[in-house]
Protein backbone atom coordinates (compact mmCIF):
# COMPACT_ATOMS: atom_id res chain seq x y z
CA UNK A 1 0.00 0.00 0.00
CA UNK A 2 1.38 3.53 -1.04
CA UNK A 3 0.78 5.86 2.23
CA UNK A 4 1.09 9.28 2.80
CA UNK A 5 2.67 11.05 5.44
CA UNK A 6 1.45 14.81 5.89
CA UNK A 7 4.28 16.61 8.08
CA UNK A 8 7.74 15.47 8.93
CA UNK A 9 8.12 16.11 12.47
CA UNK A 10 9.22 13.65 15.39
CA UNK A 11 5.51 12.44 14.88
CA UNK A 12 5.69 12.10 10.97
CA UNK A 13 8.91 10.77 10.74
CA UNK A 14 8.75 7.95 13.59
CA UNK A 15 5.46 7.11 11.39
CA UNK A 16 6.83 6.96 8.05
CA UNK A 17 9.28 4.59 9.99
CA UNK A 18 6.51 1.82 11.68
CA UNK A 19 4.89 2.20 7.88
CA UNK A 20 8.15 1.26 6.21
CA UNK A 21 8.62 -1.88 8.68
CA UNK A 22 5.48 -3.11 7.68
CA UNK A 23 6.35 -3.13 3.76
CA UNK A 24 4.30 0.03 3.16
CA UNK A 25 5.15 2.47 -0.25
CA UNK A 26 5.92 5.74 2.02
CA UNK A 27 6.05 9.17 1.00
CA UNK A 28 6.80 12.02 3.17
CA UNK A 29 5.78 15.65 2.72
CA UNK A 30 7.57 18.31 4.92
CA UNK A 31 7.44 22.18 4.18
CA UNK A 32 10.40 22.57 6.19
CA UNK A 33 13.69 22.65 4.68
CA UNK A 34 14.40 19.45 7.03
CA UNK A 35 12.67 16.85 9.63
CA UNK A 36 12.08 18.62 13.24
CA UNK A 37 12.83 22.09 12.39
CA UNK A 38 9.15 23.32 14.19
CA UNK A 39 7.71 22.10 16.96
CA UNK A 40 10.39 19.54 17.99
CA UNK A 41 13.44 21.31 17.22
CA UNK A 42 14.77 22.38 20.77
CA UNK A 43 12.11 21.00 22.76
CA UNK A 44 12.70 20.00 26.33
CA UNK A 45 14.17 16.93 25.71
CA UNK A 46 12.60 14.45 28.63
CA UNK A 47 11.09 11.72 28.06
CA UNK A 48 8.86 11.46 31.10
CA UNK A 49 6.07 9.31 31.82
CA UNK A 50 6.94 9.93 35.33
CA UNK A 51 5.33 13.41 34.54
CA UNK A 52 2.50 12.10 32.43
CA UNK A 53 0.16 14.56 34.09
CA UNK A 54 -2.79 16.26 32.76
CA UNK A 55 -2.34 20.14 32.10
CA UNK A 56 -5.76 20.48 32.77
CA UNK A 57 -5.92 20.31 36.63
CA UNK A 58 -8.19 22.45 39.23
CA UNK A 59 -4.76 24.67 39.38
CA UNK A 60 -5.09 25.25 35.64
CA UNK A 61 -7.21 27.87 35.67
CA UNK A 62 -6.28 29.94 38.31
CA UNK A 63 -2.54 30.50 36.95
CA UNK A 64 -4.65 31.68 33.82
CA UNK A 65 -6.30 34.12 35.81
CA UNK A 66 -3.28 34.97 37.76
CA UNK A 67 -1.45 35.18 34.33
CA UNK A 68 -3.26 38.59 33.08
CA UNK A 69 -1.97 40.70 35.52
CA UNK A 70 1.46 38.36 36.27
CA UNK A 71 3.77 37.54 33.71
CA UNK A 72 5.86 34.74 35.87
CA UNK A 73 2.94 32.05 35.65
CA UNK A 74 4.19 28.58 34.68
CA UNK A 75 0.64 28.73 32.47
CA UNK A 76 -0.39 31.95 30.85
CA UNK A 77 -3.41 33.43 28.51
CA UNK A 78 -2.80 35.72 26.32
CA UNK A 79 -6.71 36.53 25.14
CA UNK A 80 -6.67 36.90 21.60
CA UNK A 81 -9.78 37.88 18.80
CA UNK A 82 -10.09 34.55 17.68
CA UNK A 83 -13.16 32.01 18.15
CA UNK A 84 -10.56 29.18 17.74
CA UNK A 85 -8.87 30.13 21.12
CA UNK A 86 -12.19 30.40 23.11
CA UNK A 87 -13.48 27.77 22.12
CA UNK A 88 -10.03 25.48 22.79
CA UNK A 89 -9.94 27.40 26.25
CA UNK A 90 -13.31 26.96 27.46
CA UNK A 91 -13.05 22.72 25.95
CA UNK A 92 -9.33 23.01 28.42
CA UNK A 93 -11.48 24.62 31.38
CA UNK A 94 -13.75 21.75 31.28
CA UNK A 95 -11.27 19.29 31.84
CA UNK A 96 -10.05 21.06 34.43
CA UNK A 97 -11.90 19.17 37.18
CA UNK A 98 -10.32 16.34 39.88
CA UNK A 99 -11.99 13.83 38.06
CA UNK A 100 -10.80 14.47 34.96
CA UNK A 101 -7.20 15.41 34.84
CA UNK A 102 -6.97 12.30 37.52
CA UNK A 103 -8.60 10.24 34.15
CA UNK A 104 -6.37 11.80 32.06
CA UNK A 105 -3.17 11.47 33.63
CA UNK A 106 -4.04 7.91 33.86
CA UNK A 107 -4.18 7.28 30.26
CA UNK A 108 -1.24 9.71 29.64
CA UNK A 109 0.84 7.47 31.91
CA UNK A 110 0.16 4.43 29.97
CA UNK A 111 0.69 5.87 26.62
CA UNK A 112 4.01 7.15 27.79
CA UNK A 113 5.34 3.85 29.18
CA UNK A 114 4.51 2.21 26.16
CA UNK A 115 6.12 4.47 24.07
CA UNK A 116 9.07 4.94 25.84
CA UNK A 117 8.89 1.01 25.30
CA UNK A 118 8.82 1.67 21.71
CA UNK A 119 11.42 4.37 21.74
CA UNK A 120 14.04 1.85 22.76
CA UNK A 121 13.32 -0.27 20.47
CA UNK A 122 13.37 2.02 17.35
CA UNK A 123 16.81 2.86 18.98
CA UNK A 124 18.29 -0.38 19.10
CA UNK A 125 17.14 -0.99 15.68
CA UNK A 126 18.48 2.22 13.98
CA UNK A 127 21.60 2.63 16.03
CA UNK A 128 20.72 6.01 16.25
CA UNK A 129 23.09 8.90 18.29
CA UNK A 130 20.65 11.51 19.93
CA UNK A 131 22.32 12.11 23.02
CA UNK A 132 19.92 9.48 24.66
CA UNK A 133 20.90 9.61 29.18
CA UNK A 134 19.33 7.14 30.78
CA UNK A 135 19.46 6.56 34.74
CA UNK A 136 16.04 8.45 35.50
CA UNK A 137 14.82 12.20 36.17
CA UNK A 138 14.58 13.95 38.97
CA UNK A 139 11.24 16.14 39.79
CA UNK A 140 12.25 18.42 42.58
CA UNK A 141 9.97 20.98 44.95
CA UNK A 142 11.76 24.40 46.52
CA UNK A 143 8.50 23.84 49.70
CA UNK A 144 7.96 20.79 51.76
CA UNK A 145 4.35 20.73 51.91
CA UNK A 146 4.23 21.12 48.38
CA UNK A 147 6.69 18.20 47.47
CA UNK A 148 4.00 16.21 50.07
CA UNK A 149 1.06 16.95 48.04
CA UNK A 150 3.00 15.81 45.04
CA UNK A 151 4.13 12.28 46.38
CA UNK A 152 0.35 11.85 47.11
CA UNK A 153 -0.47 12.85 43.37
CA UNK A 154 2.14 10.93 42.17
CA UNK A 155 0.32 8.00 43.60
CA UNK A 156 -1.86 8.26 40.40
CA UNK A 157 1.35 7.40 38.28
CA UNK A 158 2.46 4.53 40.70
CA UNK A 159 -1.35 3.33 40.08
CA UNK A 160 -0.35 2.80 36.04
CA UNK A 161 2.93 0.91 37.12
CA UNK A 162 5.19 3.22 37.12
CA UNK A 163 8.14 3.50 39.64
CA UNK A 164 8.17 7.35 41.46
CA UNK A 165 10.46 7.22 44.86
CA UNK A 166 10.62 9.85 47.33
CA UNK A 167 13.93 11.45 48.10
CA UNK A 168 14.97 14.16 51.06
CA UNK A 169 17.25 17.44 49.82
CA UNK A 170 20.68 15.32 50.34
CA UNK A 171 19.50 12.27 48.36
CA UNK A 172 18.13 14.74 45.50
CA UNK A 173 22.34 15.90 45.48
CA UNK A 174 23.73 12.51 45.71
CA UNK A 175 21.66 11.49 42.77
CA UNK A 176 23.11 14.48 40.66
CA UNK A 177 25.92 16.35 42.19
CA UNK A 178 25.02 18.99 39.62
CA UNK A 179 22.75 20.64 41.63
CA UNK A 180 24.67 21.00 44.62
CA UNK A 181 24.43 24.69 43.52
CA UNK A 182 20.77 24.74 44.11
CA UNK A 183 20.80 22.48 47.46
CA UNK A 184 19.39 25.57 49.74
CA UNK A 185 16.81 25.74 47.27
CA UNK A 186 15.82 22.33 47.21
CA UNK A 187 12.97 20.67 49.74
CA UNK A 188 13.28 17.37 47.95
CA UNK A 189 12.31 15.60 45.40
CA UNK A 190 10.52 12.72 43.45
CA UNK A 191 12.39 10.60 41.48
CA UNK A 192 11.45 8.26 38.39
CA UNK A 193 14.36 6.61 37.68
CA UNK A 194 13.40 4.70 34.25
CA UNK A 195 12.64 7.71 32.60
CA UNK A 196 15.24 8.93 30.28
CA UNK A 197 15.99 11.91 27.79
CA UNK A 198 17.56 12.82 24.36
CA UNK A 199 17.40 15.57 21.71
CA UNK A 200 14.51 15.39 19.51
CA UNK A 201 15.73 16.60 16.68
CA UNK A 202 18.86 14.64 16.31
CA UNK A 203 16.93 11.57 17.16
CA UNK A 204 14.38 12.64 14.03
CA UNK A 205 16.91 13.65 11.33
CA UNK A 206 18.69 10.44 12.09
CA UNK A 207 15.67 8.61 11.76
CA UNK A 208 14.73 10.60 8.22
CA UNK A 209 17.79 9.29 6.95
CA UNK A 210 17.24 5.31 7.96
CA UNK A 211 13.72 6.03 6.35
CA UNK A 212 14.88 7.63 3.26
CA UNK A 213 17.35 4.21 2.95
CA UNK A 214 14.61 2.12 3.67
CA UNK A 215 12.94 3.69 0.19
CA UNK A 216 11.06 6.38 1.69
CA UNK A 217 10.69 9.34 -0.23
CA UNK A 218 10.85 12.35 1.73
CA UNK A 219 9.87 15.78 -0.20
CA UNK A 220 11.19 18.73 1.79
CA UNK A 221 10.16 22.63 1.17
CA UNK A 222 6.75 21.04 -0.40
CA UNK A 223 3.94 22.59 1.24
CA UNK A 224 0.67 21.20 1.75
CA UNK A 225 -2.38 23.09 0.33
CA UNK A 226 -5.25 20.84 0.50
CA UNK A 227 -6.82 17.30 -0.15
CA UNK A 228 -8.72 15.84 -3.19
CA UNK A 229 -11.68 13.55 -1.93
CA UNK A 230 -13.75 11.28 -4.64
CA UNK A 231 -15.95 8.70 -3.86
CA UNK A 232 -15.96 9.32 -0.06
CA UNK A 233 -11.51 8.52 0.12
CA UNK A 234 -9.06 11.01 -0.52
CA UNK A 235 -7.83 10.63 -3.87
CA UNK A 236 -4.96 13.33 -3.67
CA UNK A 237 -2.86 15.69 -1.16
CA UNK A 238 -2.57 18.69 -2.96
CA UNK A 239 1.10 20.19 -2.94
CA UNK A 240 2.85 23.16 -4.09
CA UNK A 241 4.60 20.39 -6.23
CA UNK A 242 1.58 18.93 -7.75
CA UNK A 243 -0.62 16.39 -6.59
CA UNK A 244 0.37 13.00 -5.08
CA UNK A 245 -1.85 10.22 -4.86
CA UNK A 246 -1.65 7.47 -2.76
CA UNK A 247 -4.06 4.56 -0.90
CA UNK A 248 -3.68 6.18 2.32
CA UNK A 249 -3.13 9.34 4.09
CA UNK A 250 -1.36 10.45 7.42
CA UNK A 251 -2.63 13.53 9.27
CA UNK A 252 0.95 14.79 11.62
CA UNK A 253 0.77 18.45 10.62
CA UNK A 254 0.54 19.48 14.35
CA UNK A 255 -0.91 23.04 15.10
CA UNK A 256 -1.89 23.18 11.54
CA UNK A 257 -3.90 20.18 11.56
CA UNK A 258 -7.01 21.39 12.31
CA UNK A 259 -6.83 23.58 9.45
CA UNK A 260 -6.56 21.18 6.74
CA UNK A 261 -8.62 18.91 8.60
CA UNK A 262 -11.58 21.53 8.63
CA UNK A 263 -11.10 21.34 4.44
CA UNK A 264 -12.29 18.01 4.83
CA UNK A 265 -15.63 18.73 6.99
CA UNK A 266 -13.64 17.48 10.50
CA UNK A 267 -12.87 19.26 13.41
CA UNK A 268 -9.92 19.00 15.46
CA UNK A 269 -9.80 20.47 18.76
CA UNK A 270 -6.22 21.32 18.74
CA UNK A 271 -4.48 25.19 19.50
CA UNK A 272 -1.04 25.94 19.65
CA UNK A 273 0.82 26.20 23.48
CA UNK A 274 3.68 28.36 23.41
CA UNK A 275 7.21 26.96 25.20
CA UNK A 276 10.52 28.88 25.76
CA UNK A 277 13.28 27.36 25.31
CA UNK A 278 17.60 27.85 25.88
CA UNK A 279 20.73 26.11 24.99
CA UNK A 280 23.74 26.53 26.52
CA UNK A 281 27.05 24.52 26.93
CA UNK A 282 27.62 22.22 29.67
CA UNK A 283 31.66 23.47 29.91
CA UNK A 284 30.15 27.14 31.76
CA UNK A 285 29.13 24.96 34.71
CA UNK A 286 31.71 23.87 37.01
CA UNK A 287 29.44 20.76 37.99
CA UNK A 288 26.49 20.51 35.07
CA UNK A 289 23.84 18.38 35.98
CA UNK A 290 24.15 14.65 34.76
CA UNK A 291 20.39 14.21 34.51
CA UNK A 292 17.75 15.85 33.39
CA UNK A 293 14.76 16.98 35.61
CA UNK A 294 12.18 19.92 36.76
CA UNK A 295 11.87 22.27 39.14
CA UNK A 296 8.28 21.74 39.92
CA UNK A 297 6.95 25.13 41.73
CA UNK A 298 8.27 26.72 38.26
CA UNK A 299 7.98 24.25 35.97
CA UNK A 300 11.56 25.32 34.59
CA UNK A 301 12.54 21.56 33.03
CA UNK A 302 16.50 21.18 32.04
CA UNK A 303 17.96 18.86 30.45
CA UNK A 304 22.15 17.59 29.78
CA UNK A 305 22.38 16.63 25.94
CA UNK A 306 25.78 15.90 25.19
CA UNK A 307 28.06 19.10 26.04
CA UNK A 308 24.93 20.93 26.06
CA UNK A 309 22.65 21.85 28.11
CA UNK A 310 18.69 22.61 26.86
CA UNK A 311 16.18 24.50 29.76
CA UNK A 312 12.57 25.00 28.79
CA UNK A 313 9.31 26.72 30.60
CA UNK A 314 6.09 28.02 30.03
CA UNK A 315 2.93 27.27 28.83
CA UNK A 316 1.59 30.40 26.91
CA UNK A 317 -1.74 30.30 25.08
CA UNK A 318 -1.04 32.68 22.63
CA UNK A 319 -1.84 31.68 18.95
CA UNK A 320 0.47 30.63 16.06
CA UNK A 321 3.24 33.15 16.38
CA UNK A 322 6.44 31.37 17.79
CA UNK A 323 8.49 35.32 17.60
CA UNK A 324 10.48 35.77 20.90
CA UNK A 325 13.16 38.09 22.19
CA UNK A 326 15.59 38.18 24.44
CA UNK A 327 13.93 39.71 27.07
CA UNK A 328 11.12 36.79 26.81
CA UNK A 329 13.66 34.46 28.65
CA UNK A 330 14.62 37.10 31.49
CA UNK A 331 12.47 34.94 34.45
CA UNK A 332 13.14 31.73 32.79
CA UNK A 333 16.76 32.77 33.25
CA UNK A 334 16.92 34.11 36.23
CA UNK A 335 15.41 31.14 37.73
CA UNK A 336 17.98 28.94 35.80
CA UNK A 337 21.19 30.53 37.65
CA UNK A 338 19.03 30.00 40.76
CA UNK A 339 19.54 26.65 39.94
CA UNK A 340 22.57 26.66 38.16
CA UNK A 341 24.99 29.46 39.04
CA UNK A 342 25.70 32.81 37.61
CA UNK A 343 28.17 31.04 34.89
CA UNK A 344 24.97 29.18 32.91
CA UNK A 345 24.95 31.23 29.41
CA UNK A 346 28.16 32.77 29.90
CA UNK A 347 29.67 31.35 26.46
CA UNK A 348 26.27 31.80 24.36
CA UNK A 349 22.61 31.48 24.71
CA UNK A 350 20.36 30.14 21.52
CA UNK A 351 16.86 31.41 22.64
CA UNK A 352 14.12 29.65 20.50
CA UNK A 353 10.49 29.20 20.92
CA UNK A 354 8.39 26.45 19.34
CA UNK A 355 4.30 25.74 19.47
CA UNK A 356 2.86 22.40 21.04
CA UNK A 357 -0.24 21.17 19.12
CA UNK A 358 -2.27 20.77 22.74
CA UNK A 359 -5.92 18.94 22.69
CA UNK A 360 -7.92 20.25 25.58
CA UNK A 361 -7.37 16.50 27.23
CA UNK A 362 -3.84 16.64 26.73
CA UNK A 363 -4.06 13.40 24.91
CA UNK A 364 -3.14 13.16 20.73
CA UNK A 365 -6.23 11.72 18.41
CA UNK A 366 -4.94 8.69 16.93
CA UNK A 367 -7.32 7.29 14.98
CA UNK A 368 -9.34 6.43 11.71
CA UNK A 369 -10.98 9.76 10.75
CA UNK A 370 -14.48 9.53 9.01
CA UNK A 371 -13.33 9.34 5.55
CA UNK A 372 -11.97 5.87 5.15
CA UNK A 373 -8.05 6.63 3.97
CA UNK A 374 -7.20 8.99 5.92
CA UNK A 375 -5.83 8.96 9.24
CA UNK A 376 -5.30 11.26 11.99
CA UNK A 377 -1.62 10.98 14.20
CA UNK A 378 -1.28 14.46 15.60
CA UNK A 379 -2.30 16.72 18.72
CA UNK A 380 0.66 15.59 21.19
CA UNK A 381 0.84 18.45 22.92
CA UNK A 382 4.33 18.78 25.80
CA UNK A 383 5.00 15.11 25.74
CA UNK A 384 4.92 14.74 21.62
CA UNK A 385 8.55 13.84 22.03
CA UNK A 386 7.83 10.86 25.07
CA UNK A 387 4.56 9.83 22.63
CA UNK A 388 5.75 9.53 19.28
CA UNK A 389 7.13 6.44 18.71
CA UNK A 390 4.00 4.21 20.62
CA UNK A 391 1.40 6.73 18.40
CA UNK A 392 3.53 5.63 14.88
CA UNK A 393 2.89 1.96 16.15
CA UNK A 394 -0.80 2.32 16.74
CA UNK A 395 -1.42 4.45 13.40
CA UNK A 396 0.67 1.14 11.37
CA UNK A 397 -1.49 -0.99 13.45
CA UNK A 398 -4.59 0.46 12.35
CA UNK A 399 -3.52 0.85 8.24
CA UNK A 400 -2.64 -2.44 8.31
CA UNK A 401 -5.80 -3.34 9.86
CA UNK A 402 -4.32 -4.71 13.27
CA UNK A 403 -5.11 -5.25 16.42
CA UNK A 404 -3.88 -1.96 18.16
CA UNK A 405 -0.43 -2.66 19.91
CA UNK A 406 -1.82 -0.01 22.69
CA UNK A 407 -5.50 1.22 23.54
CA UNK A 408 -6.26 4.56 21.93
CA UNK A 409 -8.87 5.16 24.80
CA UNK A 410 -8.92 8.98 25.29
CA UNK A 411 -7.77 9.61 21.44
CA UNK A 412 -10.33 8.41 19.42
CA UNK A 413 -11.82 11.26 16.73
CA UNK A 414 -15.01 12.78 18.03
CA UNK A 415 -17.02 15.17 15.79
């Protein structure tokens, strides 16, 4: 079966690769100049079921609030003139309840595990250098009661089988000696130590490149403009190069999604959630951390890859513009050298920014949409990195009609 691949991201790309494995025709169509140059590019770099939580929690909405008069919320709105937001913010709101981030984290967790599962194999297939660390990551609190209330939560992720240990301020240092710098800032900590990390976008181009000798045929700087449908299928994805047609289509276009989706009569309930992001070398530290981790009260997440070091925050509702400035990053940093020292960033800082494709649930849709060839892979929000690979499995499962490999309770298409 020839199969079509719309968007070449860590989603795409790990698809195009379970597609190929199963003998599949695959081509790949990517408007960027290369695989993982949007959303994934210098992402946080965790892969974390040990923080598979829900976004939308009974907090959620009062660091929202807090947000538009505040600018050092770990979530902020940015109200905009578009329906598209409201009606994405008010679907987030409602999920906002006990009972249903507790639902949703539940079903995160188990997506994560598996495709962490998946991850390592893809890796040991491909051979692929990404900076992969294992050895676990360490989720640390600055307030005691507040590292209390999140053993107790974390009870929800112990419920799904995964390991989360309690550790005191000194144990949090003798795990990583690299934050020594930060131990009068440090409660304690939870720590999940089969969760691991790597760099998206290394893991992704190397992965493009097994693909493309596997007979995949990858067309970069070809943007998508729309689908043909006949007879109920698509026929066609129309391309800036022409049509292609194939048997079967793949929907990983991310924030953009929706939009091509809504050419097709479906709705997606997916908006874009801004992140901040640095990079800065390791060798400006004199002790860099050796894993990677959050600081929980400001959700500041950092991350060793290779001689680098990658630190990422915020969750800004804010549309599709992923500009930034320096002065974007001055709390993020701040906090950092908290952490860190004075020294992190004193070589060279690359600032970017990059736009999750968040569904109000937190959860991707991966599923069969209502028109029989095409399928939907996309909406992966924070954790797109941690998801990928198990989603890729599940969307081969279900072209090559399948049993699924892994449930996709919680991401089936709803109208």
């Amino acid at each position: 079966m020839h199969v079509v691949v719309l968007g070449a991201g860590i989603v795409g790309i790990t698809t195009a690769y379970q597609l190929l494995k199963d003998g599949h025709t695959v081509t790949v169509i990517e408007r960027e100049s290369a695989s993982a140059l949007f959303s994934s590019y210098a992402n946080a770099g965790l892969v974390a079921p040990g923080h598979a939580y829900a976004w939308g929690s009974p907090a959620a909405p009062k660091m929202m609030w807090r947000s538009l008069i505040s600018g050092d919320q770990a979530i902020k709105f940015k109200p905009k003139l578009s329906l598209r937001q409201w009606r994405w913010s008010l679907a987030f709101l409602r999920q906002c309840t006990a009972e249903r981030a507790a639902a949703n984290t539940c079903l995160k967790a188990r997506l994560c595990r598996y495709s962490q599962g998946m991850l390592n194999e893809v890796a040991a297939e491909t051979g692929i250098e990404y900076d992969g660390l294992s050895g676990g990551l360490l989720y640390f609190y600055r307030n005691a009661d507040k590292l209390e209330a999140a053993s107790t939560k974390a009870d929800t992720l112990r419920s799904q089988g995964l390991e989360v240990r309690n550790l005191t301020r000194d144990e949090v240092i003798a795990t990583d000696p690299g934050l020594e710098t930060a131990r009068n800032a440090i409660a304690g900590g939870l720590f999940a130590p089969t969760d691991t990390s790597g760099d998206a976008y290394l893991f992704a181009r190397g992965l493009a490149q097994v693909c493309s000798d596997m007979g995949a045929d990858i067309r970069y700087n070809t943007e998508i403009t729309g689908l043909t449908r006949k007879l109920g299928a698509v026929q066609a994805v129309e391309t800036t190069s022409g049509p292609i047609p194939a048997d079967a289509f793949v929907l990983c276009l991310g924030i953009y999604s929706p939009h091509l989706a809504e050419k097709m009569g479906l709705k997606l309930a997916i908006y874009p959630v801004k992140g901040y992001s640095i990079t800065v070398s390791a060798k400006d530290l004199d002790q860099a951390p050796i894993l990677g981790g959050v600081d929980e009260e400001n959700l500041l997440a950092y991350c060793p890859m290779g001689d680098r070091i990658r630190l990422t925050a915020t969750a800004e509702i804010s549309g599709y513009s992923n500009a930034h400035k320096p002065s974007d990053f001055k709390v993020m940093l701040k906090r950092a050298r908290e952490l860190l020292g004075d020294k992190l960033g004193a070589s060279g800082i690359e600032y970017w920014a990059g736009l999750r494709p968040m569904t109000p649930t937190g959860l991707p849709i991966v599923d069969r949409s209502p028109i029989d060839n095409l399928f939907i892979n996309t909406g992966h929000g924070h954790m797109g990195w941690t998801m990928s690979n198990g989603c890729a499995r599940m969307t081969a499962d279900m072209i090559g009609q399948r049993s699924l490999s892994h449930s996709n309770e919680g991401m089936r298409y709803e109208a």
